[in-house]
Protein backbone atom coordinates (compact mmCIF):
# COMPACT_ATOMS: atom_id res chain seq x y z
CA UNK A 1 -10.13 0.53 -20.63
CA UNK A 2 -7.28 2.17 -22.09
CA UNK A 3 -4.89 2.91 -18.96
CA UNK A 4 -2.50 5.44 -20.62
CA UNK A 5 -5.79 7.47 -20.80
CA UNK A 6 -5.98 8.01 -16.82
CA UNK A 7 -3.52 10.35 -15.05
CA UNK A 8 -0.11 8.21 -13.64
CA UNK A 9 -0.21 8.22 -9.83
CA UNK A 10 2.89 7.52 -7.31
CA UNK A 11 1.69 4.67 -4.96
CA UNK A 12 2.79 3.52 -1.83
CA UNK A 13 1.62 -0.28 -1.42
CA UNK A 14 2.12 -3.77 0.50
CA UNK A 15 2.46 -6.80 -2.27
CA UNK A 16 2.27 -10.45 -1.13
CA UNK A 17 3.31 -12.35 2.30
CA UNK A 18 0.25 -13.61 3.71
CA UNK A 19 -2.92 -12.29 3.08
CA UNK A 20 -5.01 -11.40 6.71
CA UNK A 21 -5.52 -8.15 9.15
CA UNK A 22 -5.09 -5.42 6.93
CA UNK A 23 -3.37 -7.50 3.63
CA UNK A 24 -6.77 -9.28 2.18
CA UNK A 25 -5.56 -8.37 -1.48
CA UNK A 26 -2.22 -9.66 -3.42
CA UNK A 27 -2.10 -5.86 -3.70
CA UNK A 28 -2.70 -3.46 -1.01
CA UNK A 29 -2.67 -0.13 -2.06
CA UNK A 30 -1.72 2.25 0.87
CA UNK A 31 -1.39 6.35 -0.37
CA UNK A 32 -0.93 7.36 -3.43
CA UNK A 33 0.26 11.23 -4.52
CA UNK A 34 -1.32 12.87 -7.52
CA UNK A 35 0.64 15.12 -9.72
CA UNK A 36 -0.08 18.51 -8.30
CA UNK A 37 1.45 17.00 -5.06
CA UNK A 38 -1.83 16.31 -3.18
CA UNK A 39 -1.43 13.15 -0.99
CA UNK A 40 -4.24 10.43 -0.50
CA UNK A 41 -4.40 7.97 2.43
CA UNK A 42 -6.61 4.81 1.86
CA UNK A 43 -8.64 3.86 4.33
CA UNK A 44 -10.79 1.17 2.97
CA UNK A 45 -10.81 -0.82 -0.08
CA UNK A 46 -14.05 -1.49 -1.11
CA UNK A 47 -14.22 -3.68 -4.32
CA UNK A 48 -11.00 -4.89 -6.28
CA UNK A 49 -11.61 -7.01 -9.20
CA UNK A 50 -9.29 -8.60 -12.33
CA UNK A 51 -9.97 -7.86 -15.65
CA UNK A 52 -7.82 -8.98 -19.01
CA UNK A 53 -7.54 -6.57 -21.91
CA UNK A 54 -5.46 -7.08 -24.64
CA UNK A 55 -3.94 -9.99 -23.17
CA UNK A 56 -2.93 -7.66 -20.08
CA UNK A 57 -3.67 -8.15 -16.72
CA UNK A 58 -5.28 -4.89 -14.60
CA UNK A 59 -6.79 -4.82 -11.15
CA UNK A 60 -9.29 -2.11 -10.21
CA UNK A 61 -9.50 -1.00 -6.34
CA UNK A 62 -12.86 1.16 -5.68
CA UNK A 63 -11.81 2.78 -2.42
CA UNK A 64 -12.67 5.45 0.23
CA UNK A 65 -9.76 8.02 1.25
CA UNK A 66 -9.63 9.35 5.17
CA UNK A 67 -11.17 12.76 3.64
CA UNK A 68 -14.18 11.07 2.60
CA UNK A 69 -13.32 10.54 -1.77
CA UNK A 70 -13.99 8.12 -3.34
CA UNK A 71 -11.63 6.37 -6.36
CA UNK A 72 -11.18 4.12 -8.66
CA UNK A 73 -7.59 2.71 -9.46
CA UNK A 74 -6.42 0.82 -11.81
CA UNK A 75 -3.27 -1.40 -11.59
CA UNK A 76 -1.66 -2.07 -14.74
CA UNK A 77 0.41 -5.48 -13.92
CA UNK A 78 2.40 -5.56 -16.80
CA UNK A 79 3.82 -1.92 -16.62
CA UNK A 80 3.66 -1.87 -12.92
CA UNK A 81 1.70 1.51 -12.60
CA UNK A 82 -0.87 2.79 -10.97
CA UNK A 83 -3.33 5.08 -12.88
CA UNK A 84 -6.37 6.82 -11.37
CA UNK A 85 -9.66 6.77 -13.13
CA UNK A 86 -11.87 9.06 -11.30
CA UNK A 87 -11.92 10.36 -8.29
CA UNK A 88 -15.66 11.94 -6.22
């Protein structure tokens, strides 16, 4: 997975400090804005898994938005950006 192919997102997110309540994940994505200014809230991250390619580092989040969408992110750990892939 290519993730200059996927359309940049901003992302508002909580990164380390101890991981319980609400902060499971190393990286807790929070809202993210798309480009045509439409804002996202997460409200539950169901699946995040690591995956190498190219000798890069990228985490996808599946989650569930409070509207009722589902997405999939991808973290790029290298470039520090978020990128979504698709969006129902």
């Amino acid at each position: 997975m290519i993730a200059e192919r996927y359309e940049a997102v901003n992302m508002l997110n909580m990164s380390g400090g101890k991981r319980s309540g609400n902060n499971r994940y190393p990286i807790t994505p929070i809202r993210f804005v798309r480009k045509n200014g439409s804002v996202h809230h997460i409200d539950e991250i169901r699946v995040v898994h690591r995956e190498y390619k190219g000798g890069k580092v990228q985490y996808n989040y599946n989650v569930k938005t409070r509207d009722g969408k589902y997405c999939h992110l991808l973290f790029d750990i290298h470039s520090l950006t978020w990128r979504l892939v698709e969006m129902k």
